[in-house]
N, C-alpha and C. Protein backbone atom coordinates (compact mmCIF):
# COMPACT_ATOMS: atom_id res chain seq x y z
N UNK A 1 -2.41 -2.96 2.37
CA UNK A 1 -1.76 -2.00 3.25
C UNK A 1 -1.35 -2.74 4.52
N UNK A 2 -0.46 -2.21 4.77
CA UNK A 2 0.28 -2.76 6.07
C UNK A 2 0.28 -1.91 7.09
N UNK A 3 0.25 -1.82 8.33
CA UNK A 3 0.58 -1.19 9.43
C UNK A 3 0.77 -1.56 10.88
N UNK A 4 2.06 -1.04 11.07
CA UNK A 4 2.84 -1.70 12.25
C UNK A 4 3.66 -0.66 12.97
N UNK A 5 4.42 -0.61 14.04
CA UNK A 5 4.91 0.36 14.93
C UNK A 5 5.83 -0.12 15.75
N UNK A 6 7.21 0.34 16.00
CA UNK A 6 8.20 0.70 16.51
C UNK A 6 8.12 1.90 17.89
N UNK A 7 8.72 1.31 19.14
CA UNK A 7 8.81 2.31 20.15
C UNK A 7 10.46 2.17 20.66
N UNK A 8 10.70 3.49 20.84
CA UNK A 8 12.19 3.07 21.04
C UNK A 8 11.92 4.43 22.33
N UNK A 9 12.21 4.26 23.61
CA UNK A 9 12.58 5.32 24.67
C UNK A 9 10.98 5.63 24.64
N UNK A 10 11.11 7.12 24.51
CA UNK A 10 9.70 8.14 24.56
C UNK A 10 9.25 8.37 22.93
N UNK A 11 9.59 7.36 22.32
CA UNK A 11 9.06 7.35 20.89
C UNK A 11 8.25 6.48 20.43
N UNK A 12 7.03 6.66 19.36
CA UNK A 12 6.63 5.54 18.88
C UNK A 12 6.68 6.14 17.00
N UNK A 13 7.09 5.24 16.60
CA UNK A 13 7.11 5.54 15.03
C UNK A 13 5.79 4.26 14.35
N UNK A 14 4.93 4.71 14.10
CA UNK A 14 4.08 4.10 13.18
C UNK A 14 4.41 4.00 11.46
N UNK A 15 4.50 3.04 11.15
CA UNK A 15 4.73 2.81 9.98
C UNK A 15 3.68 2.44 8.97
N UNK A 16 3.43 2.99 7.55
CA UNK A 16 2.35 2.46 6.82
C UNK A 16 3.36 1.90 5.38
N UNK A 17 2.42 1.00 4.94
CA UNK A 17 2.84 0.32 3.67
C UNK A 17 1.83 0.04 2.65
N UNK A 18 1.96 0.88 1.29
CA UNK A 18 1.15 0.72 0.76
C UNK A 18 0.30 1.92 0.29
N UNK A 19 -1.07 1.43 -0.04
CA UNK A 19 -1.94 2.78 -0.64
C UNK A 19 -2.53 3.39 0.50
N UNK A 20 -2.85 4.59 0.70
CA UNK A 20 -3.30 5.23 1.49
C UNK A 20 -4.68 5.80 0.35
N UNK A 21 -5.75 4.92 0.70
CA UNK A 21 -7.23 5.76 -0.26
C UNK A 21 -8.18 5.34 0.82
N UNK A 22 -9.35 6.15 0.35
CA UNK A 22 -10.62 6.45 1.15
C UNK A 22 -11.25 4.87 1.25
N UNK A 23 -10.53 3.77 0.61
CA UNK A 23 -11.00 2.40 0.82
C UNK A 23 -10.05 1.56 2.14
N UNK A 24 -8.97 2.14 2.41
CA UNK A 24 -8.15 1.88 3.57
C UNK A 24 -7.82 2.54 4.83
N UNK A 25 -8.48 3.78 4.61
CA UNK A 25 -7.90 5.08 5.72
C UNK A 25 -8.66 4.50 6.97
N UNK A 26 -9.72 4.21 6.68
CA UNK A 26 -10.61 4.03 7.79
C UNK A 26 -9.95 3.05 8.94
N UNK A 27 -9.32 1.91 8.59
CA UNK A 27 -8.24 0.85 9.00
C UNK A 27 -7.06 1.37 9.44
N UNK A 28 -6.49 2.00 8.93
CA UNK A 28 -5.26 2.86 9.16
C UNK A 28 -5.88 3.83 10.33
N UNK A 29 -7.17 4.44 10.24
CA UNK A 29 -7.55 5.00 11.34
C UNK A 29 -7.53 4.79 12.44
N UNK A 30 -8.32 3.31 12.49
CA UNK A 30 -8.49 2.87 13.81
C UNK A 30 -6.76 1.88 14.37
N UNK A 31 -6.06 1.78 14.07
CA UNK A 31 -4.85 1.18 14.42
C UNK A 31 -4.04 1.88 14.80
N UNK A 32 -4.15 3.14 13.83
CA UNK A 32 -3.02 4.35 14.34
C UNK A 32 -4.02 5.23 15.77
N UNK A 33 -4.92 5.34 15.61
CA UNK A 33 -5.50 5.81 16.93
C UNK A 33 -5.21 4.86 18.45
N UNK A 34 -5.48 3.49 17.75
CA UNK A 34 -5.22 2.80 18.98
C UNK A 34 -3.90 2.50 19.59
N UNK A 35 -3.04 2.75 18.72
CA UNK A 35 -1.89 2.82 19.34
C UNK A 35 -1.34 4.09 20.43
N UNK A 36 -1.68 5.33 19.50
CA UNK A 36 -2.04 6.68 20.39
C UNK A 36 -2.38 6.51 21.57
N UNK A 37 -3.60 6.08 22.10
CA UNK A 37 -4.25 6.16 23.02
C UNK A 37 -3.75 4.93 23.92
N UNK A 38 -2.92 4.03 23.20
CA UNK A 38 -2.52 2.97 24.25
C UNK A 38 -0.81 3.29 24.88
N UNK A 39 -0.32 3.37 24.00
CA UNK A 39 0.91 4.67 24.31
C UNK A 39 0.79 5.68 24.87
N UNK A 40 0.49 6.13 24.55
CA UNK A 40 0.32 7.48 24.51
C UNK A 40 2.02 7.90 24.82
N UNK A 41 2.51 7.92 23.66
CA UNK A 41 4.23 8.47 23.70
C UNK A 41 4.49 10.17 23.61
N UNK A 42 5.34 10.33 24.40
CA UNK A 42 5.50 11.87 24.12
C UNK A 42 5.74 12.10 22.65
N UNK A 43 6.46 11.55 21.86
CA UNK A 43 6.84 11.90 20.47
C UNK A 43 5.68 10.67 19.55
N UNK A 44 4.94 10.93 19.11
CA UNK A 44 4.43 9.90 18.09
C UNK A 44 5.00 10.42 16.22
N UNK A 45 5.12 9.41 15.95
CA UNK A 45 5.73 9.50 14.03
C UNK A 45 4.75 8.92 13.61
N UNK A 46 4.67 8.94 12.21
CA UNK A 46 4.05 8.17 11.21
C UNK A 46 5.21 8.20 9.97
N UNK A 47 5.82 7.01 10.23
CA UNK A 47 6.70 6.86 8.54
C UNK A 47 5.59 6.54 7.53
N UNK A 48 5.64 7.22 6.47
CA UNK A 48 5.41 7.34 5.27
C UNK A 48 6.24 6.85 3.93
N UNK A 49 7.39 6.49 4.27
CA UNK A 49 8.56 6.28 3.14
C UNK A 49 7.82 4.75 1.98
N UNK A 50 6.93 3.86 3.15
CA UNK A 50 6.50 3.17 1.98
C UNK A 50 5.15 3.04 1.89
N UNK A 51 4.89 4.54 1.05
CA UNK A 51 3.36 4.72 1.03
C UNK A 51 3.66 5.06 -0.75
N UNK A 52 3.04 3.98 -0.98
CA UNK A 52 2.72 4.20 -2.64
C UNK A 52 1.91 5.00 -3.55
N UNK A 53 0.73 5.36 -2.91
CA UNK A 53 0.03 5.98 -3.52
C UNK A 53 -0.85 7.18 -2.13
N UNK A 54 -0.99 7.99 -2.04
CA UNK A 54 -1.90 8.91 -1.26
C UNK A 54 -2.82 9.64 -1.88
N UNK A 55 -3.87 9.99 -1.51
CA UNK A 55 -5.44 10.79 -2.15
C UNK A 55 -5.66 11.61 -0.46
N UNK A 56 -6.40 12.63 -1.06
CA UNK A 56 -6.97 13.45 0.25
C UNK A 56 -7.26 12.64 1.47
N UNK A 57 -7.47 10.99 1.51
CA UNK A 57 -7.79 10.50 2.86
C UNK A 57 -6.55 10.38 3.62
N UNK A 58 -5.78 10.64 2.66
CA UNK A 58 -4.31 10.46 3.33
C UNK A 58 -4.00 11.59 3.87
N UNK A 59 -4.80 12.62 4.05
CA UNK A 59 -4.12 14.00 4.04
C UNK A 59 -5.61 13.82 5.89
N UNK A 60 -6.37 13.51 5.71
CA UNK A 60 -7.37 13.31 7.19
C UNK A 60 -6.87 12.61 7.84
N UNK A 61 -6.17 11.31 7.26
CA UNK A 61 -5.62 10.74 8.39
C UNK A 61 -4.29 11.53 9.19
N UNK A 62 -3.70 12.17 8.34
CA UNK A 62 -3.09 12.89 8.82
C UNK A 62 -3.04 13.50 9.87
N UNK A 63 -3.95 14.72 9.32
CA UNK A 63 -4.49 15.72 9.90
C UNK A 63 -5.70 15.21 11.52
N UNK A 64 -5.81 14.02 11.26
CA UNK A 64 -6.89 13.39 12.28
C UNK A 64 -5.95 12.82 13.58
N UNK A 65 -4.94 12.74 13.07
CA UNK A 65 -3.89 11.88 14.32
C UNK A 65 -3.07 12.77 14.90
N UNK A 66 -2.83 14.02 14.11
CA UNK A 66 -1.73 15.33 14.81
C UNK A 66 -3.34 15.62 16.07
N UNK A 67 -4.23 16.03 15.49
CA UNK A 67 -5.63 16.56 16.88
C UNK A 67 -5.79 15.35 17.66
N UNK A 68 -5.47 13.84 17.36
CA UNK A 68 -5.45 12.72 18.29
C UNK A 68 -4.26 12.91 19.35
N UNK A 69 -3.00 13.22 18.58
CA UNK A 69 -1.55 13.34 19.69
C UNK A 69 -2.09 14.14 20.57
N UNK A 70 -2.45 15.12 20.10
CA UNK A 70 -3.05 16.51 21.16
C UNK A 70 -3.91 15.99 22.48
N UNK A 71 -4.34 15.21 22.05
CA UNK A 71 -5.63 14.83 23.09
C UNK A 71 -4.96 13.96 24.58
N UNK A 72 -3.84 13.07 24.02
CA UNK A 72 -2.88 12.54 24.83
C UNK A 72 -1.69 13.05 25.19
N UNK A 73 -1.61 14.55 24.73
CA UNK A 73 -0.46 15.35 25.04
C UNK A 73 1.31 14.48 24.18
N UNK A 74 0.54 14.01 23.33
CA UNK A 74 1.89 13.67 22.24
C UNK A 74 2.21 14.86 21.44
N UNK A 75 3.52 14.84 20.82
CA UNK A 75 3.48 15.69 19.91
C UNK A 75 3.85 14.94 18.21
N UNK A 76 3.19 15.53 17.05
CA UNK A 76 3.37 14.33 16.15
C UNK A 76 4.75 15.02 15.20
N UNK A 77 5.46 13.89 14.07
CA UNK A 77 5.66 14.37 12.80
C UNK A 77 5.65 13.03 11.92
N UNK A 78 6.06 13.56 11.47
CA UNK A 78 6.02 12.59 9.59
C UNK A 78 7.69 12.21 9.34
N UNK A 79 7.96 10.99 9.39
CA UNK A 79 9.14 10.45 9.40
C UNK A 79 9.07 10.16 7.78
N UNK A 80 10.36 10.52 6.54
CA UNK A 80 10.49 9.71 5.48
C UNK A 80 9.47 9.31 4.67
N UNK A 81 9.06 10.62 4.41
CA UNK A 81 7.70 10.38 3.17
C UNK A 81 8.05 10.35 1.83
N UNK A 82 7.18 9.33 1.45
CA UNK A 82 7.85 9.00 0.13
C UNK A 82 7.29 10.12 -1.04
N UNK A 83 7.55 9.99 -1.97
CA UNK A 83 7.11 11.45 -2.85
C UNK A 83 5.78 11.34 -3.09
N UNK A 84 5.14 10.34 -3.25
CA UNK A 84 3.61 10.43 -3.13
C UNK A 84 2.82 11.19 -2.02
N UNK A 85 3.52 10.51 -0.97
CA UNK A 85 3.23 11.31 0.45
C UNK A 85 3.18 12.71 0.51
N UNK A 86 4.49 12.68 -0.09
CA UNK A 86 5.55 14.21 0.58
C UNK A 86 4.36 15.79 -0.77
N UNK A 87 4.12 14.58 -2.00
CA UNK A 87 3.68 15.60 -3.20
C UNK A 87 1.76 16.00 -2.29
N UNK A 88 1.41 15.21 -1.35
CA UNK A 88 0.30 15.20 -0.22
C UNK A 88 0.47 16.31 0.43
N UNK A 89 1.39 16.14 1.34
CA UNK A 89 1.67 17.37 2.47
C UNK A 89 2.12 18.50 1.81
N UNK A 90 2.57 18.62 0.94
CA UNK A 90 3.00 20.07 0.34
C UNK A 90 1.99 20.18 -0.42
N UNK A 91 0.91 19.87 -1.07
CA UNK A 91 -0.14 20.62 -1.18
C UNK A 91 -1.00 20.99 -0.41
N UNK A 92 -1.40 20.23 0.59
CA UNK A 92 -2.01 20.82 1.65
C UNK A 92 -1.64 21.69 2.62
N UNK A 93 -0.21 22.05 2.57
CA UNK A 93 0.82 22.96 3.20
C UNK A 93 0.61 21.93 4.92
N UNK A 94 0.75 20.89 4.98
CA UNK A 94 0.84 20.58 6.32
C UNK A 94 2.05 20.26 6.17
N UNK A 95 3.07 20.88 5.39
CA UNK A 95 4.59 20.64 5.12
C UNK A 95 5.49 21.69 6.14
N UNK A 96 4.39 22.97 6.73
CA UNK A 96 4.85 23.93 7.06
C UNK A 96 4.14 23.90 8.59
N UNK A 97 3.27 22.89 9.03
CA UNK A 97 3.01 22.74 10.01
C UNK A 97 2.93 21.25 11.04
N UNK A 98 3.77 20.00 10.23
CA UNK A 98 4.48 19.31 11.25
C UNK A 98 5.46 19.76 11.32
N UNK A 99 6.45 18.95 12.03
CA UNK A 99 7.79 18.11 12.06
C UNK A 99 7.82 17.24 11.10
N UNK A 100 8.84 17.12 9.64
CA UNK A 100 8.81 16.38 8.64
C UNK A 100 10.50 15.76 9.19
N UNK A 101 10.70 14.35 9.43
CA UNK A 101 12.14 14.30 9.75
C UNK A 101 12.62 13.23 8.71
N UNK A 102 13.76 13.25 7.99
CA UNK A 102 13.86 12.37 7.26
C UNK A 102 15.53 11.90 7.50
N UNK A 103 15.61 10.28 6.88
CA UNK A 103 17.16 10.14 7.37
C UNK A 103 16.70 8.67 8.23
N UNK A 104 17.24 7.93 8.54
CA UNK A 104 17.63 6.54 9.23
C UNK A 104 15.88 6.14 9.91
């Protein structure tokens, strides 16, 4: 798994690559938090477009970084989830409670 991040203006887009399972989240945890809290950007993303595989830890990390934005007064969404991702958030219906933006 890969993870790295893009800030452009009042944005930061976090990017993941790779599997998202209960053997990597924890890593993905602490990187995507620390960026949060070192930013702290009004808009934070998480692209998803090259996430190969997702399991329920993918759905905490999720769900763990939208209550992290909160804490720094960011607001989050989900940039370009790939269908593994995207087949994630629409079962957990957090499809109906980010910002899902897709496109460039």
């Amino acid at each position: 798994m890969e993870i790295g991040c893009k800030t452009e203006g009042n944005t930061t887009v976090a990017y993941i690559l790779g599997e998202i399972d209960h053997h990597n989240a924890v890593t993905a945890r602490a990187a995507l938090d620390e960026m949060i809290e070192q930013l702290a950007p009004i808009r934070f993303g998480i692209d998803l477009s090259g996430v190969t595989f997702c399991d329920s830890s993918g759905l905490g990390l999720v769900m763990g970084r939208m209550r992290k934005c909160q804490t720094v007064g960011s607001s989050m969404f989900i940039k370009n989830p790939s269908a593994a991702a995207e087949r994630m958030l629409a079962i957990a219906g957090m499809d109906r409670i980010l910002k899902i933006e897709r496109g460039k």
